[in-house]
Protein backbone atom coordinates (compact mmCIF):
# COMPACT_ATOMS: atom_id res chain seq x y z
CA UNK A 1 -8.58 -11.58 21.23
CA UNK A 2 -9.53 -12.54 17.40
CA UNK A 3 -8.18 -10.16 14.51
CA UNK A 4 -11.03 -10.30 12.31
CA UNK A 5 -10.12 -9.70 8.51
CA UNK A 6 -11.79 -7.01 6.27
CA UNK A 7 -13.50 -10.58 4.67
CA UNK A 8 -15.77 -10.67 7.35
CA UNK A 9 -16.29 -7.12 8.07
CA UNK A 10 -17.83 -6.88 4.15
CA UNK A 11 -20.19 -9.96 5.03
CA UNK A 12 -21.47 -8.23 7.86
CA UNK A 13 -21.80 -4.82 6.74
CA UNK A 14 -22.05 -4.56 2.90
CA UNK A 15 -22.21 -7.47 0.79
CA UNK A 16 -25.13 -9.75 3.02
CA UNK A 17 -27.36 -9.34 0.01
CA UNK A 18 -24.37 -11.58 -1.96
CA UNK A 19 -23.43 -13.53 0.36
CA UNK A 20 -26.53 -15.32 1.65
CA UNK A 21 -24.96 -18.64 3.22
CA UNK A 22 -22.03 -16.64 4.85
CA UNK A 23 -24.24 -14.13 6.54
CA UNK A 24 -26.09 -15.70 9.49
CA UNK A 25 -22.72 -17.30 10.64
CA UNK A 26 -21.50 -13.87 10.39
CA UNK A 27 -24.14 -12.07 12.07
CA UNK A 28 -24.00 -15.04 15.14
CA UNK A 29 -20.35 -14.54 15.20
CA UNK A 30 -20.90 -10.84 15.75
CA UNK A 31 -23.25 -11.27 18.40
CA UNK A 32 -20.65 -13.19 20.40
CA UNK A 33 -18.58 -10.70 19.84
CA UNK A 34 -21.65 -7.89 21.40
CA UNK A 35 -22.47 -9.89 24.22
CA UNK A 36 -18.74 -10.42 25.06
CA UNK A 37 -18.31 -13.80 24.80
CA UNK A 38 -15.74 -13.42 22.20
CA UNK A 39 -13.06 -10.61 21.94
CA UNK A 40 -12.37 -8.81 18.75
CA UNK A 41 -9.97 -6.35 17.04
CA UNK A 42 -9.79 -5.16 13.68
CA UNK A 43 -7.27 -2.42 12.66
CA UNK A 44 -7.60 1.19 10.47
CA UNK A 45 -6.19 -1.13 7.44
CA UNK A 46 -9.26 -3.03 7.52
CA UNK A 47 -11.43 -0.04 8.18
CA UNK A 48 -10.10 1.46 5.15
CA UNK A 49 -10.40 -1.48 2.89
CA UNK A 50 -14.03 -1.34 3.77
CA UNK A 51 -14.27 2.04 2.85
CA UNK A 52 -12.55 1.55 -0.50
CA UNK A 53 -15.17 -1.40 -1.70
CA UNK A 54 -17.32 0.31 -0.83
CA UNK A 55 -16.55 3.70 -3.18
CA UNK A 56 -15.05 1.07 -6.07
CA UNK A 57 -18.43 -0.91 -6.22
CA UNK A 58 -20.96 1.89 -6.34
CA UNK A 59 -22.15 3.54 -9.24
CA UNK A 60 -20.67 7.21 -8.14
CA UNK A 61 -18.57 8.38 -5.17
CA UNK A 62 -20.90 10.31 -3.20
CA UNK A 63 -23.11 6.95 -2.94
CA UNK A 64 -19.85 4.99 -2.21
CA UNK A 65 -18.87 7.54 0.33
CA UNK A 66 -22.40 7.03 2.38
CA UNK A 67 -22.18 3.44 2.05
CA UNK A 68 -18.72 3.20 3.44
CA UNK A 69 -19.81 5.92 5.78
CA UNK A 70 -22.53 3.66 7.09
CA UNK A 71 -20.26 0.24 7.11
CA UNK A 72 -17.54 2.14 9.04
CA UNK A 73 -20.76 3.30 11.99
CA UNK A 74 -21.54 -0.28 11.97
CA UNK A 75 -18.37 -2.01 12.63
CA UNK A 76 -17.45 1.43 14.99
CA UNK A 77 -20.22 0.08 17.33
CA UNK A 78 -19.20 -3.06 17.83
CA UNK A 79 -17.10 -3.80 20.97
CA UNK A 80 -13.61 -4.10 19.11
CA UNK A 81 -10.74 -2.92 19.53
CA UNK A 82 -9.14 -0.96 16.87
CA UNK A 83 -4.96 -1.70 16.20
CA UNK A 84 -3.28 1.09 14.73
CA UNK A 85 -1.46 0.83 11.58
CA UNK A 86 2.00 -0.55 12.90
CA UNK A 87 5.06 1.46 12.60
CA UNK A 88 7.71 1.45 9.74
CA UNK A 89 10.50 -0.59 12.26
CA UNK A 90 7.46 -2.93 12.97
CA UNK A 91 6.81 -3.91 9.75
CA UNK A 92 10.33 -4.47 8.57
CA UNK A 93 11.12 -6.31 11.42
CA UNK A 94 8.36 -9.02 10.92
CA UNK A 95 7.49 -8.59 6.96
CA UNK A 96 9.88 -11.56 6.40
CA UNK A 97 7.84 -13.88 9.10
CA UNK A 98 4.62 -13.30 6.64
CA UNK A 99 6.04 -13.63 3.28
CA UNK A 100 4.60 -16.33 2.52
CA UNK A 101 1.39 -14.63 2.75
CA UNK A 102 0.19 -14.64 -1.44
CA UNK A 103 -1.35 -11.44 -1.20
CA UNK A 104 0.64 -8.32 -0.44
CA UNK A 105 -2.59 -6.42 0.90
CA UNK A 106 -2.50 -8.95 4.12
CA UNK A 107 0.58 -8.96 5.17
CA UNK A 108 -0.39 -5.86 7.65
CA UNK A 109 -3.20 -7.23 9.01
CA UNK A 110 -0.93 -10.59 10.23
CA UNK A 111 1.38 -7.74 11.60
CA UNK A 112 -0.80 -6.31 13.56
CA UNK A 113 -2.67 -8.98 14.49
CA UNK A 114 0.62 -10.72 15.60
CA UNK A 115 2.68 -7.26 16.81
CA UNK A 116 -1.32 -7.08 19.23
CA UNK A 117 -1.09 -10.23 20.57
CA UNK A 118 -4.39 -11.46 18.90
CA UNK A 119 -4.79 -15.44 19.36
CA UNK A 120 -5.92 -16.04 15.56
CA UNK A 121 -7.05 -14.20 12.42
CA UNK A 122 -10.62 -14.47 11.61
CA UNK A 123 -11.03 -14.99 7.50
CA UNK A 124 -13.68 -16.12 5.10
CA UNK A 125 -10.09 -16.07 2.64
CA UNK A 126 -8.19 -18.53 3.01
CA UNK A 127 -5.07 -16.32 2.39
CA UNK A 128 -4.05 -16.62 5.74
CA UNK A 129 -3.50 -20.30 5.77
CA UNK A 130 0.09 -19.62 4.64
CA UNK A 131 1.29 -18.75 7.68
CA UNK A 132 -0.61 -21.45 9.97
CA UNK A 133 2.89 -22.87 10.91
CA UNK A 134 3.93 -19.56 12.36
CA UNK A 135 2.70 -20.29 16.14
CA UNK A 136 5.41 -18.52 17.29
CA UNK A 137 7.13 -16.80 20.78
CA UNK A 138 4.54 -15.37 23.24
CA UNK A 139 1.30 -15.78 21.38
CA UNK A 140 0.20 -17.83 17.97
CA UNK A 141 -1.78 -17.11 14.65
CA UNK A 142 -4.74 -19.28 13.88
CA UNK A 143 -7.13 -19.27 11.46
CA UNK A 144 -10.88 -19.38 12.78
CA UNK A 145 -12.75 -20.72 9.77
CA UNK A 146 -16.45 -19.36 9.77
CA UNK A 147 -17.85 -22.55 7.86
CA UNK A 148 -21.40 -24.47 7.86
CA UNK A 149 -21.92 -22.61 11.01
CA UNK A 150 -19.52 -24.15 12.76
CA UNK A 151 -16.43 -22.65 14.39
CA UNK A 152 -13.49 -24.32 13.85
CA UNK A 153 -10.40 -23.88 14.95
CA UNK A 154 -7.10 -24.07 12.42
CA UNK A 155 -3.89 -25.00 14.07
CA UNK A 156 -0.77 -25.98 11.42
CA UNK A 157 -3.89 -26.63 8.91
CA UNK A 158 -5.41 -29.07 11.17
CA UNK A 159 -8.94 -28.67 13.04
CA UNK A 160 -7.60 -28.22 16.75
């Protein structure tokens, strides 16, 4: 199962017009993801980080609110799992492991995604490439790279 960032959630549901070149790659990768040759998850952080672009880049809340309303519909009817937000005791017992992640605001979504059992974090950031050496106990992080339309695979910062 993939943990797919709120990076690529925005490509495919709010910013396409923006980001022209990520888009198809996006839309392809979410059509593996339909017709169930890929596995996906995404958790309620990510869910709500789409809704909060969405209200802090429109011109008034009320359009925000039915933009994020409509993102959150889309990404609902995909075939994904959904990861709760992890408990308190979770994320003190495995904050330290991500540390090294630069921005605070991802450091939940590698607990999850690791606390899940998801095989690799899917990112158009590159945020996550911090904590490519943690391939750790039971299952790994990796970083699936969505890039010139390839998929490629990120193990310890080398294509796998």
């Amino acid at each position: 199962m993939l943990y797919i960032d709120t990076s690529v959630l925005l490509v495919y549901t709010l910013t396409q017009a923006v980001e022209k070149e990520r888009y198809p790659s996006t839309e392809r990768f979410f059509a593996k993801i339909s017709d169930g040759s890929l596995s996906g998850a995404t958790s309620f952080y990510a869910l709500h980080e789409i809704y909060v672009f969405s209200i802090d880049n429109a011109p008034n809340f009320s359009t925000g609110a039915a933009f994020g309303k409509g993102a959150l519909e889309r990404v609902l009817r995909l075939p994904l799992q959904i990861l709760p937000f992890v408990s308190r005791s979770e994320r003190a017992r495995h904050a330290r492991r991500f540390s090294a992640l630069r921005d605070a605001s991802d450091v939940p979504h590698a607990i999850a995604a690791y606390v899940y059992g998801c095989e690799a974090i899917v990112a158009y950031d590159e945020h996550f490439d911090a904590i490519a050496d943690y391939l750790i106990i039971s299952t790994f992080l990796i970083r699936l790279t969505l890039r010139d339309d390839r998929w490629t695979l990120l193990k310890k910062g080398k294509a796998a």
